[in-house]
Structure formats: structure tokens, C-alpha cells
PDB file of N, CA and C in Angstrom:
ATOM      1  N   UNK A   1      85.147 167.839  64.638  1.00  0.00           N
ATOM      2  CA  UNK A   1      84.928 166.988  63.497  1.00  0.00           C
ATOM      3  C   UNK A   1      85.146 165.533  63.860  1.00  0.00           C
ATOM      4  N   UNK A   2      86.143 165.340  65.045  1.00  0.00           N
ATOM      5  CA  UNK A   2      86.305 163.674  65.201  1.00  0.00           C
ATOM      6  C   UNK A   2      85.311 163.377  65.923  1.00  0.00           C
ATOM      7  N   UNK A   3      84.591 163.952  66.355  1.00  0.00           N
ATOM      8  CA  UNK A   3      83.256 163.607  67.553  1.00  0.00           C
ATOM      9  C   UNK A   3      82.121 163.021  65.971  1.00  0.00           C
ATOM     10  N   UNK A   4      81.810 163.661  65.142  1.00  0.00           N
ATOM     11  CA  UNK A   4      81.106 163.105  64.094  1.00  0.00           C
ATOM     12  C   UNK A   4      81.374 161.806  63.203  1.00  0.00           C
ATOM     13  N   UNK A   5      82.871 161.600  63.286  1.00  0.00           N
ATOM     14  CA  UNK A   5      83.384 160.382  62.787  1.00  0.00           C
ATOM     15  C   UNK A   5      82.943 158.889  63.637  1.00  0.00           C
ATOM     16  N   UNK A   6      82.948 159.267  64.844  1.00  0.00           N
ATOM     17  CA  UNK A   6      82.565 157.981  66.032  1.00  0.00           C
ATOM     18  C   UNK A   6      81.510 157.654  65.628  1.00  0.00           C
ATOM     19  N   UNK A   7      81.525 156.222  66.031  1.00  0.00           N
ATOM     20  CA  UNK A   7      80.218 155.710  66.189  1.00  0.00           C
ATOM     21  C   UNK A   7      79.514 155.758  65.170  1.00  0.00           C
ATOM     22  N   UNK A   8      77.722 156.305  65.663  1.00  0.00           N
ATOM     23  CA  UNK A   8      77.249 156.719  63.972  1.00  0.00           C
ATOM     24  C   UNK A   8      76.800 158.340  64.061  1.00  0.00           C
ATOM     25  N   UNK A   9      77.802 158.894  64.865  1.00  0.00           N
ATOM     26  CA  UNK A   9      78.338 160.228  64.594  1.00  0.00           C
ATOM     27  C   UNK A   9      77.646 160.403  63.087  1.00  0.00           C
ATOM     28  N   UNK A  10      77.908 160.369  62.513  1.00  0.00           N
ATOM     29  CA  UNK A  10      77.935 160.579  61.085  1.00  0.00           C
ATOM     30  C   UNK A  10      76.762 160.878  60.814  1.00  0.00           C
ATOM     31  N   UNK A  11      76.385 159.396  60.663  1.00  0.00           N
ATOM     32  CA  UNK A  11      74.618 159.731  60.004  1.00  0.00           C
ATOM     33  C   UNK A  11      74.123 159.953  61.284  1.00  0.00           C
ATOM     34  N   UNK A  12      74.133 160.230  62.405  1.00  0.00           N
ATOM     35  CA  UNK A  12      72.860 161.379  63.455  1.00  0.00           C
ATOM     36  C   UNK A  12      73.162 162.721  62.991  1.00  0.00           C
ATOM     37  N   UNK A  13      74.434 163.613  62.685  1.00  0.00           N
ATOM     38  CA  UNK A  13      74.151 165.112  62.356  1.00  0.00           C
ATOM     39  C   UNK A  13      73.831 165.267  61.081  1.00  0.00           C
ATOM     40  N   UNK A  14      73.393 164.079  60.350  1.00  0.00           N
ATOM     41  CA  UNK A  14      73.049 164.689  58.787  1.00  0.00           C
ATOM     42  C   UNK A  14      71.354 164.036  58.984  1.00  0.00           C
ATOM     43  N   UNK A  15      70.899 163.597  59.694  1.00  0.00           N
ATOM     44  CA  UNK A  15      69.391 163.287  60.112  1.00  0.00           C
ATOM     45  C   UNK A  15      68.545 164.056  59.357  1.00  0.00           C
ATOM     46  N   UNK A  16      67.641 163.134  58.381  1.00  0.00           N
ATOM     47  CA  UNK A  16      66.850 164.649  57.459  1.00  0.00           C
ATOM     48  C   UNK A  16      65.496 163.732  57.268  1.00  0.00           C
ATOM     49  N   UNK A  17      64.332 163.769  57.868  1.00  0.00           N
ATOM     50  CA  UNK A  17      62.523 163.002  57.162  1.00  0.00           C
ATOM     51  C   UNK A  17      62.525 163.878  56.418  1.00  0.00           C
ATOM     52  N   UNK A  18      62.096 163.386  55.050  1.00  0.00           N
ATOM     53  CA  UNK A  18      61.422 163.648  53.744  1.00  0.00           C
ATOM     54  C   UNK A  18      59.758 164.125  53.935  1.00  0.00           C
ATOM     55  N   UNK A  19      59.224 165.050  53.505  1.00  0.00           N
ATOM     56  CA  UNK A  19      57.433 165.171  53.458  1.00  0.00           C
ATOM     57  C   UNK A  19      56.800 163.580  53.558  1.00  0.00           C
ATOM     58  N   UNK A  20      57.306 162.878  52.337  1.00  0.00           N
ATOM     59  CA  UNK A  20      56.785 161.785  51.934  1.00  0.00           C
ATOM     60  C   UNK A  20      56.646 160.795  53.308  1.00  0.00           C
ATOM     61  N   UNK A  21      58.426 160.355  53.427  1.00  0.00           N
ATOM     62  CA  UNK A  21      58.308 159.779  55.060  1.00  0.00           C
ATOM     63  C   UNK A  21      57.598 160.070  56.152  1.00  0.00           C
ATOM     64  N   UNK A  22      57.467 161.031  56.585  1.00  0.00           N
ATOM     65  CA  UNK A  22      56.725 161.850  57.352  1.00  0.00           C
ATOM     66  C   UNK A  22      55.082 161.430  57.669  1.00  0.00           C
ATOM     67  N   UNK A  23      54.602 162.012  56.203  1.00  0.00           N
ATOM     68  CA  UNK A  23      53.312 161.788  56.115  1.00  0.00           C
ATOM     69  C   UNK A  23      52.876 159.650  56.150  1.00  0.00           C
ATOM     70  N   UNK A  24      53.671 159.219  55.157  1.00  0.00           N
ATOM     71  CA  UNK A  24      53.711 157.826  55.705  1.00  0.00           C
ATOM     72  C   UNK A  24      53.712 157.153  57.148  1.00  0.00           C
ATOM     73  N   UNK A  25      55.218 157.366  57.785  1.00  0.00           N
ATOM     74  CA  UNK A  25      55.010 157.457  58.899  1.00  0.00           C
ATOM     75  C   UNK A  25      53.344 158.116  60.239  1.00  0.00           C
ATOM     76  N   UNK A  26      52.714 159.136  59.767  1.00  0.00           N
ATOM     77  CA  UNK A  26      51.606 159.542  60.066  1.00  0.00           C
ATOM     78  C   UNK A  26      50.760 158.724  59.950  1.00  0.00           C
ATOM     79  N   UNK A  27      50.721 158.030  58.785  1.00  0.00           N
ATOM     80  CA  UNK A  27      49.253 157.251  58.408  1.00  0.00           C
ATOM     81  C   UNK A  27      49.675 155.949  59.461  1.00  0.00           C
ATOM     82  N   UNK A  28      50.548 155.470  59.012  1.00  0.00           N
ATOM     83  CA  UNK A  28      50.968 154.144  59.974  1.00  0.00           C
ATOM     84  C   UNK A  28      50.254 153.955  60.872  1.00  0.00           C
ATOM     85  N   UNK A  29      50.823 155.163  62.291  1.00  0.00           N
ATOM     86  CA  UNK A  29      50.626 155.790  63.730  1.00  0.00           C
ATOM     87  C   UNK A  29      48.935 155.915  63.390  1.00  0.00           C
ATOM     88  N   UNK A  30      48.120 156.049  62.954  1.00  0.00           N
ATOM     89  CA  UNK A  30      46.694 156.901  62.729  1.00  0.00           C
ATOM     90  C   UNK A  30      46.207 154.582  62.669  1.00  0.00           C
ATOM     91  N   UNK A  31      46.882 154.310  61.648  1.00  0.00           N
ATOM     92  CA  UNK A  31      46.507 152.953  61.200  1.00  0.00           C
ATOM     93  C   UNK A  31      46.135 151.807  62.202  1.00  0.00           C
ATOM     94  N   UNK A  32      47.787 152.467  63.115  1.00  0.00           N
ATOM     95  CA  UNK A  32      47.320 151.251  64.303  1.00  0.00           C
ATOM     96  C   UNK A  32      46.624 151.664  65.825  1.00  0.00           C
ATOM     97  N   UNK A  33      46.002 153.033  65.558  1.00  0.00           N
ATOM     98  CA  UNK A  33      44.679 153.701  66.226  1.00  0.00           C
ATOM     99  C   UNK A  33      43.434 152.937  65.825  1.00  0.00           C
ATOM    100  N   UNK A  34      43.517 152.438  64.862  1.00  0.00           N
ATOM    101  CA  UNK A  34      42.259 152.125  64.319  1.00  0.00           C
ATOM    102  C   UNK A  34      41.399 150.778  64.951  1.00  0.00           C
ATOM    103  N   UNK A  35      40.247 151.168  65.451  1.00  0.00           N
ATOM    104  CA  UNK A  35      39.468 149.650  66.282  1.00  0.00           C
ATOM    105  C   UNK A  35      38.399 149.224  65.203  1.00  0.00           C
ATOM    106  N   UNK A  36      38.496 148.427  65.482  1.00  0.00           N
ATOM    107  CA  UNK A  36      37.594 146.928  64.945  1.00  0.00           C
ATOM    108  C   UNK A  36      35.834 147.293  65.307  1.00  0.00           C
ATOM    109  N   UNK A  37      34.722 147.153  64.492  1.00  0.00           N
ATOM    110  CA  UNK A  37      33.680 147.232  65.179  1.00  0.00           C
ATOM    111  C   UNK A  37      33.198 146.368  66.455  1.00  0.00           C
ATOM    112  N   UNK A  38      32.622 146.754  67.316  1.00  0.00           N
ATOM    113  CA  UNK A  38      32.060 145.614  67.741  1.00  0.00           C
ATOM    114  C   UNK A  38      30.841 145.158  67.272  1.00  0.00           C
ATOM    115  N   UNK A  39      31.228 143.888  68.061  1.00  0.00           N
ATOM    116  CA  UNK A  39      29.507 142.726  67.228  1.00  0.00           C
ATOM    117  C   UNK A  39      28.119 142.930  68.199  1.00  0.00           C
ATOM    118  N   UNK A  40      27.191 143.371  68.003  1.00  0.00           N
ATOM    119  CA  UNK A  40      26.248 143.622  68.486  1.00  0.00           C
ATOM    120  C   UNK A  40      24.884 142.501  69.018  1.00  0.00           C
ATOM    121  N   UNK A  41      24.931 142.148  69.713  1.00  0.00           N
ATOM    122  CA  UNK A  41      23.925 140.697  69.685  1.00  0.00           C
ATOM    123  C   UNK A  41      22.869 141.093  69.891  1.00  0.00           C
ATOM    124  N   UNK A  42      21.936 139.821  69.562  1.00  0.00           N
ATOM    125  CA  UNK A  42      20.341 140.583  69.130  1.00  0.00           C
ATOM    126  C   UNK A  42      19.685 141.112  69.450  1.00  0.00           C
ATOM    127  N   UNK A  43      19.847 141.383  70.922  1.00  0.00           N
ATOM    128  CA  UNK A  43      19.338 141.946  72.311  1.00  0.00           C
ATOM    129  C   UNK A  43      19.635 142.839  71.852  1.00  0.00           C
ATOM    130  N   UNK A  44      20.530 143.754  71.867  1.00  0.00           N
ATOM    131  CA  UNK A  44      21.373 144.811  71.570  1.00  0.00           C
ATOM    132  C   UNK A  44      20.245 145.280  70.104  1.00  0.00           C
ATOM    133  N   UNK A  45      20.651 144.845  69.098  1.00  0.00           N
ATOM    134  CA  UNK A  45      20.086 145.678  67.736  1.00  0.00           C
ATOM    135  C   UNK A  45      18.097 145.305  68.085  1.00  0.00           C
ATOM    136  N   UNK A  46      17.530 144.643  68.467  1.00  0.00           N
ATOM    137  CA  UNK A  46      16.355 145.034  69.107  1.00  0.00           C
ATOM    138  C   UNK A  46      16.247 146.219  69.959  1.00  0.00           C
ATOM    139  N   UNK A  47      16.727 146.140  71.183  1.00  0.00           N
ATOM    140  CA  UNK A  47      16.780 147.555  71.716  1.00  0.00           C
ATOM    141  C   UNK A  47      16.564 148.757  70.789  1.00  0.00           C
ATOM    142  N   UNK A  48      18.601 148.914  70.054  1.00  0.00           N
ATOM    143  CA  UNK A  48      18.117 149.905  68.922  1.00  0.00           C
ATOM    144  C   UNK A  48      17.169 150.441  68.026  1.00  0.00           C
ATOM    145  N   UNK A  49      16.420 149.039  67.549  1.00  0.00           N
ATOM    146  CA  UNK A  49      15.416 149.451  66.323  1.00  0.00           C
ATOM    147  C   UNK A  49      14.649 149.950  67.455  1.00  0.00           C
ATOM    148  N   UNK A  50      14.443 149.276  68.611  1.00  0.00           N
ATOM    149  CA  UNK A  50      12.723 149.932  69.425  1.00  0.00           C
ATOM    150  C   UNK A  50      12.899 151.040  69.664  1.00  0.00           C
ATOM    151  N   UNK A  51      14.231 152.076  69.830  1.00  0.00           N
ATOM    152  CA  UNK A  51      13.891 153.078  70.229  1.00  0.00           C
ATOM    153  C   UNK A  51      14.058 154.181  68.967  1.00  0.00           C
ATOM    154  N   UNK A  52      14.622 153.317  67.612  1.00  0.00           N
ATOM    155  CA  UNK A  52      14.423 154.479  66.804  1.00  0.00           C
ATOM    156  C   UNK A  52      12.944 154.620  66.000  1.00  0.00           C
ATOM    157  N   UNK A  53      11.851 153.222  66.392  1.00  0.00           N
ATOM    158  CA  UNK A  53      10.912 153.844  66.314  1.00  0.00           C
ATOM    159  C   UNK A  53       9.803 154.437  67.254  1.00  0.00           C
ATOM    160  N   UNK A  54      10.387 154.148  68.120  1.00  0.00           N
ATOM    161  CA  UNK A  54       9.622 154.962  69.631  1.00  0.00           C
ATOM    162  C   UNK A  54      10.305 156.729  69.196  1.00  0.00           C
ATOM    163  N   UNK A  55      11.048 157.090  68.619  1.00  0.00           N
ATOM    164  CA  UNK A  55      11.211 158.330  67.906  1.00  0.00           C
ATOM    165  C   UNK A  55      11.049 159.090  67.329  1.00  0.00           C
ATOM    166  N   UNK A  56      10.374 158.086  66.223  1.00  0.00           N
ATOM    167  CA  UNK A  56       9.589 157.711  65.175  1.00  0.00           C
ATOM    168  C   UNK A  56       8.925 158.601  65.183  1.00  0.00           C
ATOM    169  N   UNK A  57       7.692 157.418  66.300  1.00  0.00           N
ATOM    170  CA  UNK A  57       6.423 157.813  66.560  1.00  0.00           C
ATOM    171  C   UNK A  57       6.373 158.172  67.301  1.00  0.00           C
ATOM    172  N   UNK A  58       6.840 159.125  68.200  1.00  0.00           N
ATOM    173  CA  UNK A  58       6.267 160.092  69.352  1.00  0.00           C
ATOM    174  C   UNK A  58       7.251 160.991  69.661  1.00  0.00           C
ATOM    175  N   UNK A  59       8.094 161.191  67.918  1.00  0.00           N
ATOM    176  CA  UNK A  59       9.111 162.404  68.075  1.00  0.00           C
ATOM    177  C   UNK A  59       9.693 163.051  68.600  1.00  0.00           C
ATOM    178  N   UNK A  60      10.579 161.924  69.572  1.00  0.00           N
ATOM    179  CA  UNK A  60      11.340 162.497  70.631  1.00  0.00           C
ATOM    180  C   UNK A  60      12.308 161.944  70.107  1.00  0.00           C
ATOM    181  N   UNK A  61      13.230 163.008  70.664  1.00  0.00           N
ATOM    182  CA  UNK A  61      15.111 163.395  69.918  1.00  0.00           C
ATOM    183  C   UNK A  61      15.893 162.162  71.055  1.00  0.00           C
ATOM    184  N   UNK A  62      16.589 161.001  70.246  1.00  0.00           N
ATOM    185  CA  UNK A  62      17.210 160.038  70.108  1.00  0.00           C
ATOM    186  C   UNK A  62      18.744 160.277  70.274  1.00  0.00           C
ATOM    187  N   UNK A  63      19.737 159.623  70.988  1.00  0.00           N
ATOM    188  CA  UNK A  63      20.877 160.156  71.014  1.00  0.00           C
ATOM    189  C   UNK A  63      21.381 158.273  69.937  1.00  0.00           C
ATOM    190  N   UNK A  64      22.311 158.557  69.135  1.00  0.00           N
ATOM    191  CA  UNK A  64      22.828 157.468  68.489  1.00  0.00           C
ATOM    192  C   UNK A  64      24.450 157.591  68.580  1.00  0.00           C
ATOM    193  N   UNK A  65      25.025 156.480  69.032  1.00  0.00           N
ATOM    194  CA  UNK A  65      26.420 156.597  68.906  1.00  0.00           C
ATOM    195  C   UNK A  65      27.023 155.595  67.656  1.00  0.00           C
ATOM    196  N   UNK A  66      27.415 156.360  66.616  1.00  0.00           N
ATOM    197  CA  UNK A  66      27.724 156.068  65.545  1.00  0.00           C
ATOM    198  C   UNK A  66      29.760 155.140  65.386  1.00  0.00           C
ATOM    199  N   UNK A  67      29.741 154.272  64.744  1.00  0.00           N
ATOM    200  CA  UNK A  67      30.947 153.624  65.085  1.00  0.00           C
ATOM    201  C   UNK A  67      31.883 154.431  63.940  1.00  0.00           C
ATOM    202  N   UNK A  68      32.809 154.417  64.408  1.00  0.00           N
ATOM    203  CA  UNK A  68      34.216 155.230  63.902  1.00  0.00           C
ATOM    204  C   UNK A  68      35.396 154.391  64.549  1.00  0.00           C
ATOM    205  N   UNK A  69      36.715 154.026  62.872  1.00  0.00           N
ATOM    206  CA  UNK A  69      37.738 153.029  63.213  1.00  0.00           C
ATOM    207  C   UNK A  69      38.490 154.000  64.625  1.00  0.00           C
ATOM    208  N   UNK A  70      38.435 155.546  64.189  1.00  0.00           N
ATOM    209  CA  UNK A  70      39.292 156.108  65.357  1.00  0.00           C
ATOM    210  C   UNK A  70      38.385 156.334  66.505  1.00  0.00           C
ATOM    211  N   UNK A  71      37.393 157.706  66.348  1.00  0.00           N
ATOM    212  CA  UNK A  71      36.661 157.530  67.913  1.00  0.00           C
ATOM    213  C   UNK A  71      35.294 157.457  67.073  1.00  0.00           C
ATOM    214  N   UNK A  72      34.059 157.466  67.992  1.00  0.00           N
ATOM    215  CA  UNK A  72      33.086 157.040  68.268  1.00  0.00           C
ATOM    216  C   UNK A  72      32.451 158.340  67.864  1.00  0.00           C
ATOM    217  N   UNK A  73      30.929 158.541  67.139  1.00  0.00           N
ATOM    218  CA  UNK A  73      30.317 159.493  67.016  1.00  0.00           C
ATOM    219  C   UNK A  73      29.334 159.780  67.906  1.00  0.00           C
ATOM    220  N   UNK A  74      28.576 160.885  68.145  1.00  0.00           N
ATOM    221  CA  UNK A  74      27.674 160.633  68.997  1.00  0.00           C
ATOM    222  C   UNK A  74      26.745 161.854  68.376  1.00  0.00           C
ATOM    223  N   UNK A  75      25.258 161.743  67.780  1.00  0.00           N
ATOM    224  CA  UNK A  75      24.510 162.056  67.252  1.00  0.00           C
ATOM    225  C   UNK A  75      22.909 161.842  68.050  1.00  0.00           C
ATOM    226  N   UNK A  76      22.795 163.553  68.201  1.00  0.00           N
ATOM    227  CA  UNK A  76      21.120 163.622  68.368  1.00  0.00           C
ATOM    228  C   UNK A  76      20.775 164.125  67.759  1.00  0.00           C
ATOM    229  N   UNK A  77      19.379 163.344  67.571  1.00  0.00           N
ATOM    230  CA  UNK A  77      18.029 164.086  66.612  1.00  0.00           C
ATOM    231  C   UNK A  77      17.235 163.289  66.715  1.00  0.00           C
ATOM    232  N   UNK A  78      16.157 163.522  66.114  1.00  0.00           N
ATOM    233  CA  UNK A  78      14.259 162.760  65.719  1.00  0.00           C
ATOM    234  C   UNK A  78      14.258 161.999  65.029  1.00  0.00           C
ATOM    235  N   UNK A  79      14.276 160.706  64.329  1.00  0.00           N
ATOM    236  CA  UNK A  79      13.991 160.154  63.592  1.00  0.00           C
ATOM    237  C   UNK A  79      12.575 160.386  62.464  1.00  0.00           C
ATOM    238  N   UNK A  80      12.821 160.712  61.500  1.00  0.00           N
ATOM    239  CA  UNK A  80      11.601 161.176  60.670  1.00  0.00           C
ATOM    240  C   UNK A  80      11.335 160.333  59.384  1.00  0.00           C
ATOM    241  N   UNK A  81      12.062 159.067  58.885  1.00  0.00           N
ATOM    242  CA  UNK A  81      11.863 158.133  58.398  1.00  0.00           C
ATOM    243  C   UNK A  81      12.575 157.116  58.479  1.00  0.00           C
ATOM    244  N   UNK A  82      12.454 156.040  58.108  1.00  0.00           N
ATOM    245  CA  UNK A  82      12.751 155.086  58.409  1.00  0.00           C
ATOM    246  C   UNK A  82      12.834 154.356  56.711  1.00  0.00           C
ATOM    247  N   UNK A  83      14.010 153.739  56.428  1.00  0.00           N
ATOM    248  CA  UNK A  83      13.576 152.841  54.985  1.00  0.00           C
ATOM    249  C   UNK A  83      14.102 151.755  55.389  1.00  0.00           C
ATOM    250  N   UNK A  84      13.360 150.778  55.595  1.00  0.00           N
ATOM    251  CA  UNK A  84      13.906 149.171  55.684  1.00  0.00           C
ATOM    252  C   UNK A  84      14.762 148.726  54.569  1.00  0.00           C
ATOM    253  N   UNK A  85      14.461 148.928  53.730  1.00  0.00           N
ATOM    254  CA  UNK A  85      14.524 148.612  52.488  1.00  0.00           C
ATOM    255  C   UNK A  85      16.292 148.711  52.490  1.00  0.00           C
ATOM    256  N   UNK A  86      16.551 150.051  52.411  1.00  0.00           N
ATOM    257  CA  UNK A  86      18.399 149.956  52.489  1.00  0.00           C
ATOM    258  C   UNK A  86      18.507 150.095  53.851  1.00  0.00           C
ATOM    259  N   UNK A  87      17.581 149.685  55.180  1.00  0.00           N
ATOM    260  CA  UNK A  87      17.876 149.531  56.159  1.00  0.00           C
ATOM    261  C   UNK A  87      18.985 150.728  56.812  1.00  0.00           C
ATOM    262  N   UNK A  88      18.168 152.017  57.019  1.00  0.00           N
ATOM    263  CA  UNK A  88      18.585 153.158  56.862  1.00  0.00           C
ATOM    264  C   UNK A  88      17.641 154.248  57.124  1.00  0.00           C
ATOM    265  N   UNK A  89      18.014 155.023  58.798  1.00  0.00           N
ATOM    266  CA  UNK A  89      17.021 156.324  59.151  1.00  0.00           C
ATOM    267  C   UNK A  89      17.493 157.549  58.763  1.00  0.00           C
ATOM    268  N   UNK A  90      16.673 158.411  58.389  1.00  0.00           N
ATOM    269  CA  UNK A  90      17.028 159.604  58.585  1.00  0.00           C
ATOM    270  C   UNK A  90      16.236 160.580  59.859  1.00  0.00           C
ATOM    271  N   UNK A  91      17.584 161.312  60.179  1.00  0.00           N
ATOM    272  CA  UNK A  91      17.681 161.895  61.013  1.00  0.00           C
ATOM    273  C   UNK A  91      17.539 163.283  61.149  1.00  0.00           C
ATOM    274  N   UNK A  92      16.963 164.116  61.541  1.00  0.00           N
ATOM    275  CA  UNK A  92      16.872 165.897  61.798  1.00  0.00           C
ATOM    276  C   UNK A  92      17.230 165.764  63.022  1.00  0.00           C
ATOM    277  N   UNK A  93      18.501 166.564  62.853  1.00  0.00           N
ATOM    278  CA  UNK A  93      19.568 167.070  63.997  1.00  0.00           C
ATOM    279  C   UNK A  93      19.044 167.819  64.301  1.00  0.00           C
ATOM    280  N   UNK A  94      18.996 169.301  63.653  1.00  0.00           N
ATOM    281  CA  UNK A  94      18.499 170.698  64.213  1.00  0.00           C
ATOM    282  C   UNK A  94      16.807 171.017  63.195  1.00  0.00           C
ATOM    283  N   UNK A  95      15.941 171.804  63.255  1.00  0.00           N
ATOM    284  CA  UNK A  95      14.947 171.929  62.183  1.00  0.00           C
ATOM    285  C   UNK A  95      15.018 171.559  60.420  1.00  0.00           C
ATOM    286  N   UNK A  96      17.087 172.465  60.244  1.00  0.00           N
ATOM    287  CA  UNK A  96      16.721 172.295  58.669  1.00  0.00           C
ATOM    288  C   UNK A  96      17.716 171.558  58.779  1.00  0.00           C
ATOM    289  N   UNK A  97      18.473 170.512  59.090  1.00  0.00           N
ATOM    290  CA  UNK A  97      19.490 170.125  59.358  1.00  0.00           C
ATOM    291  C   UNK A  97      19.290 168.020  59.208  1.00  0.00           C
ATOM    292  N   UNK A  98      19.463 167.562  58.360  1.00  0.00           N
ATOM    293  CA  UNK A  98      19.241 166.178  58.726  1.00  0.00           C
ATOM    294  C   UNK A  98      20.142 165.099  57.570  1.00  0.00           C
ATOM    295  N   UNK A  99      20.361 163.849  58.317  1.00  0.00           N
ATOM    296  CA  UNK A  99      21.146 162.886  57.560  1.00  0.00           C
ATOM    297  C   UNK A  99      20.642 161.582  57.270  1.00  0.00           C
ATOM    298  N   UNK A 100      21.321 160.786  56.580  1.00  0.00           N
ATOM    299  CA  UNK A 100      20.856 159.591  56.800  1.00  0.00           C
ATOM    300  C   UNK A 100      21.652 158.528  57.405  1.00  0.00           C
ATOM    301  N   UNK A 101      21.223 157.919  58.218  1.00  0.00           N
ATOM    302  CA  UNK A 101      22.097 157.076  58.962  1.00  0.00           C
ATOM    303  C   UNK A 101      22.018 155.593  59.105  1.00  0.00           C
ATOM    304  N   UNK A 102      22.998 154.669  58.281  1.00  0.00           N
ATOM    305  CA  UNK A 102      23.000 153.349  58.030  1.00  0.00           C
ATOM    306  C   UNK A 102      22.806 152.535  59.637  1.00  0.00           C
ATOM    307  N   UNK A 103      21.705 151.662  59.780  1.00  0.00           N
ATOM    308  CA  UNK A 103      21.933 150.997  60.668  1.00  0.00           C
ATOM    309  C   UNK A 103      22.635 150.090  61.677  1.00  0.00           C
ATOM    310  N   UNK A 104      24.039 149.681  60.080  1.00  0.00           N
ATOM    311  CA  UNK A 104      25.068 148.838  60.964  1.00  0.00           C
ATOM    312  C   UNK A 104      25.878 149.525  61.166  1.00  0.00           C
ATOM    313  N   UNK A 105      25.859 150.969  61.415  1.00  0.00           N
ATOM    314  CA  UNK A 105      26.622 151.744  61.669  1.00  0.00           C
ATOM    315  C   UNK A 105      26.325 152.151  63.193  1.00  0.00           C
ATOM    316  N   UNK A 106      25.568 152.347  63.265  1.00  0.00           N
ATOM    317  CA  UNK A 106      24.790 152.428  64.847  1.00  0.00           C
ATOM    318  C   UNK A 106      25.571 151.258  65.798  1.00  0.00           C
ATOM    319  N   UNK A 107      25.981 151.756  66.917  1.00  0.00           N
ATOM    320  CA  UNK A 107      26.408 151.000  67.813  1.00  0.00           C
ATOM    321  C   UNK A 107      25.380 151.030  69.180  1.00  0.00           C
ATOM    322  N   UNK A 108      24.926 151.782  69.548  1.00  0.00           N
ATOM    323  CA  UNK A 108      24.176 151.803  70.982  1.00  0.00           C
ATOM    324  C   UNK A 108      23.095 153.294  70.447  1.00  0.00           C
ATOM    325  N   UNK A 109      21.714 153.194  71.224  1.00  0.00           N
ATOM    326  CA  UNK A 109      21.030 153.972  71.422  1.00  0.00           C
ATOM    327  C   UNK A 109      20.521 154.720  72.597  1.00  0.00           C
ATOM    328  N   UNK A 110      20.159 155.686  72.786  1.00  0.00           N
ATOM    329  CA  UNK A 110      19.099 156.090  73.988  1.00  0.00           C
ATOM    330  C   UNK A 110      18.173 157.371  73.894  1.00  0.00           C
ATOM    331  N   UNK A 111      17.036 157.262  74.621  1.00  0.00           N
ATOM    332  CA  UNK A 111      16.136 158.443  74.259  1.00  0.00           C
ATOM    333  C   UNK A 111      16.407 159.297  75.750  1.00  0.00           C
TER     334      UNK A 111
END
């Protein structure tokens, strides 16, 4: 019992995280994982658009790496429309399978 009185004896054997703390603590750790987009220069988002309509039109499956604060996505499929308009393709992954995918979300392309 005098070994618990020392020091901060005390409060280390009564040591107790709460759910709440815990999960807080979690988000924190996850928070300062989180990266910044990068900025894409014009070279760069030219490239992109040319090859999502070289995809387009001659329906060949496109690999897109999609930006994420934690990791990075990485998405193939065909491009099968295109809307300028909300500046935004959709994509068929597999035959019945397809999304739509915001352009400033796109970080790098390749066919």
C-alpha cells in the first residue's frame, strides 16, 4: 500500500479511459492523418480531361486516382458520359456497376 502512496502512485493504479475519451482521442489521431489536396496545374487537369475523353470516345477503361483526406482512391472504368455542366463523369466500373465522379476530385489519370 505505501508503494501506491509515492509519487503519483496513486492516480497510475486507479488509471481508467472513458468510451467517450477514447473515441475522442481516436478522432484526434485519424484528424492529424488527414492531407491537404494537392493543387493541380493546368498541364495536369488538361492531361486529365484528354484522357477522360479519349475514354469517352474509344471506350477504353481509364484508371482515376481519386483524392481522399486519409489515403488516395484508385478507380477503373469507361467513361460513358460526361456533364460539363456540374463538371462531372460517370463511370462503369464493371457492366452493371457505375458512379459519378466529380472532377476536382480527380487527382491524376491514365489509360
Amino acid at each position: 500500500m505505501a508503494k501506491k502512496l509515492r509519487g503519483n502512485g496513486l492516480f497510475e493504479s486507479s488509471r481508467m479511459v472513458l468510451p467517450e475519451h477514447r473515441e475522442a482521442w481516436i478522432r484526434r489521431e485519424e484528424s492529424k492523418k488527414a492531407r491537404t489536396k494537392p493543387v493541380l496545374d493546368d498541364q495536369e487537369i488538361q492531361q486529365i480531361e484528354y484522357l477522360l475523353v479519349e475514354s469517352f470516345n474509344k471506350r477504353v477503361p481509364v484508371v482515376l486516382t481519386l483524392f481522399d483526406p486519409i489515403e488516395d482512391q484508385r478507380v477503373v472504368g469507361v467513361v460513358t458520359s460526361i456533364n460539363s455542366y456540374l463538371r462531372e463523369v460517370k463511370l462503369v466500373v464493371f457492366e452493371d456497376d457505375w458512379q459519378w465522379i466529380k472532377l476536382k476530385d480527380i487527382i491524376s489519370a491514365s489509360i
